[in-house]
N, C-alpha and C. Protein backbone atom coordinates (compact mmCIF):
# COMPACT_ATOMS: atom_id res chain seq x y z
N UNK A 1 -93.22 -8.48 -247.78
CA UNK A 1 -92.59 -9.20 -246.69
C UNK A 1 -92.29 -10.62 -247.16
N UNK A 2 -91.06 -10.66 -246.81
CA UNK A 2 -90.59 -12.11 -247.28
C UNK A 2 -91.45 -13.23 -246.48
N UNK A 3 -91.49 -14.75 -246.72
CA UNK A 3 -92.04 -15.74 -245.35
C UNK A 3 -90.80 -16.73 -245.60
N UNK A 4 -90.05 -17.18 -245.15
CA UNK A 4 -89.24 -18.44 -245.17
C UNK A 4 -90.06 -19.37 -244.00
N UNK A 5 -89.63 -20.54 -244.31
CA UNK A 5 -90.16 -21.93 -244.04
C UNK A 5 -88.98 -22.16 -242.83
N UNK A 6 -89.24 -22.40 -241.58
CA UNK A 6 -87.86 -22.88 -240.65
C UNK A 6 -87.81 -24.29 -241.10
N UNK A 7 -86.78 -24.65 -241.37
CA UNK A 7 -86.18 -25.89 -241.20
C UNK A 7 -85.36 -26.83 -240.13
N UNK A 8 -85.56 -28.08 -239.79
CA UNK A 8 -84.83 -28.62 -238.92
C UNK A 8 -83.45 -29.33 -239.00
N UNK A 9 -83.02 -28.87 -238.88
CA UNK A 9 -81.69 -29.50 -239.33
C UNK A 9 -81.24 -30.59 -238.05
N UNK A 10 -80.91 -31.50 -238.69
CA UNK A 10 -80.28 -32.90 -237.77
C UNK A 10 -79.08 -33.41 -238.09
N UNK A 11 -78.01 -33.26 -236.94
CA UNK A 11 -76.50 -33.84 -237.83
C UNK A 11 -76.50 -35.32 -237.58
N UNK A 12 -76.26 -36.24 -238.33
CA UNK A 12 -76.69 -37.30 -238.17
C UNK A 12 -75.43 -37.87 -237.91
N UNK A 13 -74.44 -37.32 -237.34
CA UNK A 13 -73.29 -37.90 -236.72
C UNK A 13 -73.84 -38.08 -235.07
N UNK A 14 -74.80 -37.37 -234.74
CA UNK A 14 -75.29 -37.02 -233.58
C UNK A 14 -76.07 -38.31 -232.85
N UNK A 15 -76.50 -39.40 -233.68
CA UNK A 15 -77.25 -40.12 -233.59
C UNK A 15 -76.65 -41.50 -234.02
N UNK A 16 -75.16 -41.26 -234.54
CA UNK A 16 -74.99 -42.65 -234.97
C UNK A 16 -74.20 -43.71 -233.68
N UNK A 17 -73.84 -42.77 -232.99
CA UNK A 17 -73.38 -43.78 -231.59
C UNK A 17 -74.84 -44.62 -230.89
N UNK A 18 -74.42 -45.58 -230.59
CA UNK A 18 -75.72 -45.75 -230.11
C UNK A 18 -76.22 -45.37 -228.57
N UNK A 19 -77.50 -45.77 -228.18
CA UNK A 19 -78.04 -45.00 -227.51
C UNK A 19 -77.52 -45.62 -225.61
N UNK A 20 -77.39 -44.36 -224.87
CA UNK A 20 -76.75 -44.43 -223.63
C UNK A 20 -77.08 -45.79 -222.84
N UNK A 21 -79.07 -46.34 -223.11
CA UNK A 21 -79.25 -47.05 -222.28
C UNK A 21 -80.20 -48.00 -223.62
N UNK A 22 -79.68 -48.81 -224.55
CA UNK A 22 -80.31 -49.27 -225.21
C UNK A 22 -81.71 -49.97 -224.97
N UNK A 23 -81.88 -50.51 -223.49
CA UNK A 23 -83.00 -51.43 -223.47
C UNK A 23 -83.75 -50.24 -222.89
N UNK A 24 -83.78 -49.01 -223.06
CA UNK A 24 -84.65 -48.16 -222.57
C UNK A 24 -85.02 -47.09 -224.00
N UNK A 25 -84.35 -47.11 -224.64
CA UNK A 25 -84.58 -46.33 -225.78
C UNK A 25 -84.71 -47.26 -227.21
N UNK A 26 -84.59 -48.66 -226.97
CA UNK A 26 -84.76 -49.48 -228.10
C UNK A 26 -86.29 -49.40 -228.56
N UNK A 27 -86.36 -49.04 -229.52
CA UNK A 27 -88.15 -49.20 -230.17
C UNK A 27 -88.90 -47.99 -229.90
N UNK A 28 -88.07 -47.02 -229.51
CA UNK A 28 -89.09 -45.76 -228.69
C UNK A 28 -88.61 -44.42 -230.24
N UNK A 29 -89.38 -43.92 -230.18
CA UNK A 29 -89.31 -42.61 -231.29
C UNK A 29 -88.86 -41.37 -230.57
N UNK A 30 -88.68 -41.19 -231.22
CA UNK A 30 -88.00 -39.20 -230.49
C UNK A 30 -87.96 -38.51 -231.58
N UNK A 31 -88.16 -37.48 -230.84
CA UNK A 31 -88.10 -36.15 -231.98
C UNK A 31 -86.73 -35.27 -232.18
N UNK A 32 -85.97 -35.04 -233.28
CA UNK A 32 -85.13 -34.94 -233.04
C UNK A 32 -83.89 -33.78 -233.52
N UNK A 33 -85.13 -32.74 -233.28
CA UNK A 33 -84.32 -31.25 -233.53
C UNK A 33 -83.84 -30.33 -232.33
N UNK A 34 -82.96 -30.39 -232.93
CA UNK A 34 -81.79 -29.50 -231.97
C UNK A 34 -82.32 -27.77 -232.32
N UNK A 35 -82.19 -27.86 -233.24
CA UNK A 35 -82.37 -25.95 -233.69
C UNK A 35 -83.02 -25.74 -235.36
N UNK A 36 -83.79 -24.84 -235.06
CA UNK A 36 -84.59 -24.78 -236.47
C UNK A 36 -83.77 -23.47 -236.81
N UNK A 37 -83.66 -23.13 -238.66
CA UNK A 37 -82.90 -21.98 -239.39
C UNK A 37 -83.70 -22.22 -240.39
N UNK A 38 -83.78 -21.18 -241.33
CA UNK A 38 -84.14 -20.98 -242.50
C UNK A 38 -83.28 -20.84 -243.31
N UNK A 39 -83.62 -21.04 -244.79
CA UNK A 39 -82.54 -20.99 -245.51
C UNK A 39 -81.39 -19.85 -245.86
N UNK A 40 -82.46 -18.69 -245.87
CA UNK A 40 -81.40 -17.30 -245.07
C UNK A 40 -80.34 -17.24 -244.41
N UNK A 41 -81.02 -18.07 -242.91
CA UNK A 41 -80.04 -18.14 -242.20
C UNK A 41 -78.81 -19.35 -242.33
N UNK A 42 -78.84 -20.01 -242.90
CA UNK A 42 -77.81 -21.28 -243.26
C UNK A 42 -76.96 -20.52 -244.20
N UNK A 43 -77.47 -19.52 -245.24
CA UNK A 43 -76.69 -19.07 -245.82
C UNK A 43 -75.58 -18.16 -245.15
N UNK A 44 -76.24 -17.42 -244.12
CA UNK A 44 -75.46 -16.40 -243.17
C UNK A 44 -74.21 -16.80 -242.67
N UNK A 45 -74.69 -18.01 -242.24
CA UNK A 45 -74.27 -18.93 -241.03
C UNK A 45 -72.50 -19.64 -242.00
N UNK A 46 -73.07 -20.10 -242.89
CA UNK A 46 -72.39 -20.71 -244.14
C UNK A 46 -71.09 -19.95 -244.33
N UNK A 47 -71.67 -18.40 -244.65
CA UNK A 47 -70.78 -17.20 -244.99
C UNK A 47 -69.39 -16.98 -244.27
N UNK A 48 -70.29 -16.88 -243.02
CA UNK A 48 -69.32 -16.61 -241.90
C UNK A 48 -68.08 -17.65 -241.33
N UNK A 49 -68.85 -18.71 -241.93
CA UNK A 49 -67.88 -20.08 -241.28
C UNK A 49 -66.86 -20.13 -242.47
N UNK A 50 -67.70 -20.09 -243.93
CA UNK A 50 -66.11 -20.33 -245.12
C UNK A 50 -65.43 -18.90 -245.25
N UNK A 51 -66.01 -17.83 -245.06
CA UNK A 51 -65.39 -16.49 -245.85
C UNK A 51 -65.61 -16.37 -246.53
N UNK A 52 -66.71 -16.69 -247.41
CA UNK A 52 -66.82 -16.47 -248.43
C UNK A 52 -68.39 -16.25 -248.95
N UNK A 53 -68.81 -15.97 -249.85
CA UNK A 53 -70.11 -15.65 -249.64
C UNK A 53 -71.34 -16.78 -250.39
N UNK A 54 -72.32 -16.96 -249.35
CA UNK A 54 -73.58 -18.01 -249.52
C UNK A 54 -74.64 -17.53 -249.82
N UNK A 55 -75.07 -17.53 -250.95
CA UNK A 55 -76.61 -17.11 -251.13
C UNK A 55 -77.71 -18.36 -251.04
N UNK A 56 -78.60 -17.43 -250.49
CA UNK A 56 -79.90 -18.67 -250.71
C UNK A 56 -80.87 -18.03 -251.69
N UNK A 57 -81.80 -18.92 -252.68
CA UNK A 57 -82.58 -18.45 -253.73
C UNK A 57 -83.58 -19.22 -253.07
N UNK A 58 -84.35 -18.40 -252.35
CA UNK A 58 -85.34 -19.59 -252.16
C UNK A 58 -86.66 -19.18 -252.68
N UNK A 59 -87.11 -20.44 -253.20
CA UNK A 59 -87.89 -21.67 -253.85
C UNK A 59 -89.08 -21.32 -253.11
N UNK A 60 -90.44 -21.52 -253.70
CA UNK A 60 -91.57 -21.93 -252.93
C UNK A 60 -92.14 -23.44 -253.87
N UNK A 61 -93.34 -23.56 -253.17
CA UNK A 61 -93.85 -24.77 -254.17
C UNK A 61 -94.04 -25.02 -255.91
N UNK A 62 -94.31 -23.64 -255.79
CA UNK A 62 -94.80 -23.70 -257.33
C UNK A 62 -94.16 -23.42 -257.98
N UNK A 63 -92.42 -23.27 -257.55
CA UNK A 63 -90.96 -23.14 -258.98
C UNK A 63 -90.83 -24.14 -258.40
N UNK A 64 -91.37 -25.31 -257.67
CA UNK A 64 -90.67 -26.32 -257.79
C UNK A 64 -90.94 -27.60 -258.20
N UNK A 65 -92.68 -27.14 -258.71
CA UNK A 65 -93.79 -27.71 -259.12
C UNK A 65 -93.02 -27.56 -260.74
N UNK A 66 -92.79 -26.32 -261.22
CA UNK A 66 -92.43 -25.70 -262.12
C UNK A 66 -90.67 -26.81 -262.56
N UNK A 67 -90.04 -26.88 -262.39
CA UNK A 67 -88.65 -27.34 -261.92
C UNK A 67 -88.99 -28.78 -262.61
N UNK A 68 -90.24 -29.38 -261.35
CA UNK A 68 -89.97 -31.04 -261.84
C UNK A 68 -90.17 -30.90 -263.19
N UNK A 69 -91.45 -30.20 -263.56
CA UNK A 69 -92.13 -30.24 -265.26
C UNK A 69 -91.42 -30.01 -265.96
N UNK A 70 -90.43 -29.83 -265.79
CA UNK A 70 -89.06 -29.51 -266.95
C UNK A 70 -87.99 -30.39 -266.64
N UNK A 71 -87.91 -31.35 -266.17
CA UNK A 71 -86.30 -31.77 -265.37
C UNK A 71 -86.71 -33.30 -266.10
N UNK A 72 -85.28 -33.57 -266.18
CA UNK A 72 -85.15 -35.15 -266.55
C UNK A 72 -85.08 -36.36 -265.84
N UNK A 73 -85.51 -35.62 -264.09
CA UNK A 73 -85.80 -36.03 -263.05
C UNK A 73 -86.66 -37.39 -262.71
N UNK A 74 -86.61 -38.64 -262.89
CA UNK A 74 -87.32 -39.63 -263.01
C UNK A 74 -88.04 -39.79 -261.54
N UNK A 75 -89.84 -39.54 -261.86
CA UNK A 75 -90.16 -39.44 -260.50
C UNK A 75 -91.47 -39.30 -260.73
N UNK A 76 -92.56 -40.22 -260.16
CA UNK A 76 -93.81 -40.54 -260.12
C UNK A 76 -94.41 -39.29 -259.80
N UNK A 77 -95.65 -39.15 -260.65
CA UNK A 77 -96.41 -38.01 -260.55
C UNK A 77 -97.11 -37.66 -259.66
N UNK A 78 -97.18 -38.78 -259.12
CA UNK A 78 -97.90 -38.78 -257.54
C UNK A 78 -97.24 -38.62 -256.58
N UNK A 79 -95.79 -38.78 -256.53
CA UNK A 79 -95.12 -38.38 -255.63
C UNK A 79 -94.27 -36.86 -256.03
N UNK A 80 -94.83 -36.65 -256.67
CA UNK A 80 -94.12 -34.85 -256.90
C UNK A 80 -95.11 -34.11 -256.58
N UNK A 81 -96.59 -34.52 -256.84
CA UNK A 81 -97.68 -33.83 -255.95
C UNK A 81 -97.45 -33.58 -254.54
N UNK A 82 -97.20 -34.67 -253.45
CA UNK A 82 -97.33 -35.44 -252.71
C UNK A 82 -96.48 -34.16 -252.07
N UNK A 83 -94.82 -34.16 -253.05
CA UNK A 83 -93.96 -33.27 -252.24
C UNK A 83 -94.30 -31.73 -252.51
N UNK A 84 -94.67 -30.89 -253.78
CA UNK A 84 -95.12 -29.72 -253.85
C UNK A 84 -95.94 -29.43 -252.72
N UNK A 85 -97.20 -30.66 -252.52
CA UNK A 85 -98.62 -30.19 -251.32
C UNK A 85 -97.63 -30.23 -250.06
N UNK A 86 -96.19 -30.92 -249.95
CA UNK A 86 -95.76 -30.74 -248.59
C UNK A 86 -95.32 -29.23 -248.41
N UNK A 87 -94.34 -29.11 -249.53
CA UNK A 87 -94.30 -28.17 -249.57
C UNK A 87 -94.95 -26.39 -249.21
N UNK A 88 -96.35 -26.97 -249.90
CA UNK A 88 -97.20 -25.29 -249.24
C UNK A 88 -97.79 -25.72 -248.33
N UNK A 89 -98.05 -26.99 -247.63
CA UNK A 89 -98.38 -26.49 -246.00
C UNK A 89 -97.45 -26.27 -244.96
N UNK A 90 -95.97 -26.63 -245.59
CA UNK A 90 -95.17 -26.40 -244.27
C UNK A 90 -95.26 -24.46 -244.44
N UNK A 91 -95.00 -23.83 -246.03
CA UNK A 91 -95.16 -22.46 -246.18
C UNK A 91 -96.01 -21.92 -245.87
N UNK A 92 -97.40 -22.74 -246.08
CA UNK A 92 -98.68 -21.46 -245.10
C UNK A 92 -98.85 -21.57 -243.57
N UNK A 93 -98.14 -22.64 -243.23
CA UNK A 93 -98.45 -23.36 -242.05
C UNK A 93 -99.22 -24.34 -240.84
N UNK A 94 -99.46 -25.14 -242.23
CA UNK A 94 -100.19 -26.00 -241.67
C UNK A 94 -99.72 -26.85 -241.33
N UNK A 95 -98.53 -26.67 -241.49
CA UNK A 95 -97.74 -27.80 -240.92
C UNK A 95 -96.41 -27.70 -240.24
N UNK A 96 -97.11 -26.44 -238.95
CA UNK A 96 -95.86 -25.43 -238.56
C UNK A 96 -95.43 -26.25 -237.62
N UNK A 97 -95.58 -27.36 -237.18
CA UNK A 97 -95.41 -27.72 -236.06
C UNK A 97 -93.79 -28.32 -236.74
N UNK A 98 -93.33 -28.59 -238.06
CA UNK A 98 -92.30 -29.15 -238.44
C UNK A 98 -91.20 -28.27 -238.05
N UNK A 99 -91.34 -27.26 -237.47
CA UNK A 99 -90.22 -26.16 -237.39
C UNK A 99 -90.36 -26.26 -235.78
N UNK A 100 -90.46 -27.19 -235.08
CA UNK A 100 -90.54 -27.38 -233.76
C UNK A 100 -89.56 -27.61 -232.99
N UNK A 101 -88.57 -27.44 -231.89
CA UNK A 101 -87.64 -27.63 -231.42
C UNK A 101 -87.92 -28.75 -230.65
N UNK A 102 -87.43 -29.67 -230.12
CA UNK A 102 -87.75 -30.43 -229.27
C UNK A 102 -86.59 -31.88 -229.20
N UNK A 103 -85.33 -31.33 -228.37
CA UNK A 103 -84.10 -31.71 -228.85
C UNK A 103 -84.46 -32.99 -227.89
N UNK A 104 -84.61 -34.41 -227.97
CA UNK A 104 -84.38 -35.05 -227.40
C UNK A 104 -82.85 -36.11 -227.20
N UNK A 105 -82.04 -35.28 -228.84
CA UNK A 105 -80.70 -36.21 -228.79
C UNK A 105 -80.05 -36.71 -227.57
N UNK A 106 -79.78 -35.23 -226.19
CA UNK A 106 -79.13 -35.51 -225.12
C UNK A 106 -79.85 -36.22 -224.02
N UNK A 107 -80.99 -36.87 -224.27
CA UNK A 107 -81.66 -37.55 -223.32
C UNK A 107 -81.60 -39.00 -224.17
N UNK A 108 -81.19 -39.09 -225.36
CA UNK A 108 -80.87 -40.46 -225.65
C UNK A 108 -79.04 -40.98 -226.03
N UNK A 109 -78.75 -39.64 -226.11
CA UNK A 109 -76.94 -40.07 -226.58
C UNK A 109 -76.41 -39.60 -225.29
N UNK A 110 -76.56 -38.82 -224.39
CA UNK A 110 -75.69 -38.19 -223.23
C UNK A 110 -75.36 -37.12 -223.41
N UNK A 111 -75.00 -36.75 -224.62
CA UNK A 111 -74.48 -36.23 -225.08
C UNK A 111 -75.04 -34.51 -225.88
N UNK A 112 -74.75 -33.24 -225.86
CA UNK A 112 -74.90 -32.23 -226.62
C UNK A 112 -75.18 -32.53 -228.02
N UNK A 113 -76.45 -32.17 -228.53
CA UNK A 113 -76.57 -31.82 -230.02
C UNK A 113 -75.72 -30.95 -230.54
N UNK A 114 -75.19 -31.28 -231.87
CA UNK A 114 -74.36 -30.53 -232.60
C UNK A 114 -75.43 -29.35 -233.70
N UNK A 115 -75.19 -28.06 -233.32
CA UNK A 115 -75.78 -26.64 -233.82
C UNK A 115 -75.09 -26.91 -235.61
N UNK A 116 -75.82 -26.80 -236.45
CA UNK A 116 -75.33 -26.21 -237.68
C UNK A 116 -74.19 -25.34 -237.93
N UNK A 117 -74.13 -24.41 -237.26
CA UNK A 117 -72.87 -23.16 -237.28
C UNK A 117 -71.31 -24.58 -236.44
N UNK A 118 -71.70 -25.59 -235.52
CA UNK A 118 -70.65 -26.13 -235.34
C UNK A 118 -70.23 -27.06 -235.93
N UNK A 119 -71.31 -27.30 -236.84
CA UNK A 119 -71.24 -28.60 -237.74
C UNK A 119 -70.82 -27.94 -239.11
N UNK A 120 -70.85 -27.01 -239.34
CA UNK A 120 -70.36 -26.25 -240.58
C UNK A 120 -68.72 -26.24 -240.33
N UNK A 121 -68.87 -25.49 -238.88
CA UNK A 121 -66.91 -25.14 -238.34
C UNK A 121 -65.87 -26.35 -238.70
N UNK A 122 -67.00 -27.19 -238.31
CA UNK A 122 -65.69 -28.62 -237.97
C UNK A 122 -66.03 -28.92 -239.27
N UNK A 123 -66.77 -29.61 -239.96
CA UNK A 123 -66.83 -29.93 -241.61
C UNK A 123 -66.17 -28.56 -242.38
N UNK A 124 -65.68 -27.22 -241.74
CA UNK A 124 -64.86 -26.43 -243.29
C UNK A 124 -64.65 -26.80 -244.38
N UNK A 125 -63.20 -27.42 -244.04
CA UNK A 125 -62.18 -28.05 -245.26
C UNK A 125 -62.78 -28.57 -246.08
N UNK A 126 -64.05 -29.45 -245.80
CA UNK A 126 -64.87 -30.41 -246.55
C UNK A 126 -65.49 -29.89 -247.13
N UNK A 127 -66.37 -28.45 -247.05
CA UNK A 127 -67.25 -27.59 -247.49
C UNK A 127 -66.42 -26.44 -248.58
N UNK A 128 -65.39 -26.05 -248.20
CA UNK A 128 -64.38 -25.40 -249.01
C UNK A 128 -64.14 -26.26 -249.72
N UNK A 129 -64.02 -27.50 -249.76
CA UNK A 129 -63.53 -28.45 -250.90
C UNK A 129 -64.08 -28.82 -252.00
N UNK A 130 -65.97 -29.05 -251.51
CA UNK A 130 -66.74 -29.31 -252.29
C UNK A 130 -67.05 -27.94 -253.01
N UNK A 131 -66.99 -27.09 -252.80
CA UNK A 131 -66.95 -25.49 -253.06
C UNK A 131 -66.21 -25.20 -254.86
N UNK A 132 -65.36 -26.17 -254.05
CA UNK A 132 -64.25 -25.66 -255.02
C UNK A 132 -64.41 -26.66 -256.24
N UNK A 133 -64.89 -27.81 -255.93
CA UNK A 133 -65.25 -28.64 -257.26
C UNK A 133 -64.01 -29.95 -256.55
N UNK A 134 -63.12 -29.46 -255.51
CA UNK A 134 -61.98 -31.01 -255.52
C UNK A 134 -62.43 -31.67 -254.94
């Protein structure tokens, strides 16, 4: 049995207007996922939006533990620990709570969070482009 890791994805166009009532949301934190996918599913999702086909290879901690030790990747040893150990607790779940929904965008922008599958639609051209290498 496979396990994928949900991920949160955040479009950060979503957040760059500023906020509906600034002196009420100035200094305050929010959490700020709209919809959790796995990398599976981004690939699916991906597929369907270019026509064309998306694979995901996914990675656990230890090819990626594996990865840095070989890469010309300039990056403190303590902070590649730091990210591998993030790594296997979000995978065993100790740190499931990161795959949490809890959209507060439309209680600070007014406005609907943008879904991945719509943020893929409207970015296409851009995604076919980079695709393509132009």
């Amino acid at each position: 049995m496979a396990v994928f890791a949900l991920n949160l994805w955040i479009i950060s166009s979503d957040f760059v207007l500023r906020p509906r009532d600034p002196e009420r949301h100035g200094g305050q934190d929010y959490w700020l996922s709209f919809e959790v996918v796995s990398g599976p599913e981004v690939a699916t999702i991906l597929t369907d939006v270019l026509g064309q086909e998306v694979r995901c290879d996914v990675k656990g901690p230890d090819d990626f533990k594996a990865f840095l030790a070989f890469s010309n990747i300039p990056i403190d040893s303590w902070y590649a620990a730091g990210v591998v150990e993030f790594m296997q607790q979000v995978m065993d779940g100790r740190m499931g709570y990161i795959g949490t929904v809890r959209d507060d965008g439309p209680f600070v922008t007014g406005r609907p969070s943008t879904g991945f599958r719509r943020w893929a639609t409207e970015n296409r051209d851009a995604l076919l482009k980079a695709v393509s290498g132009g």
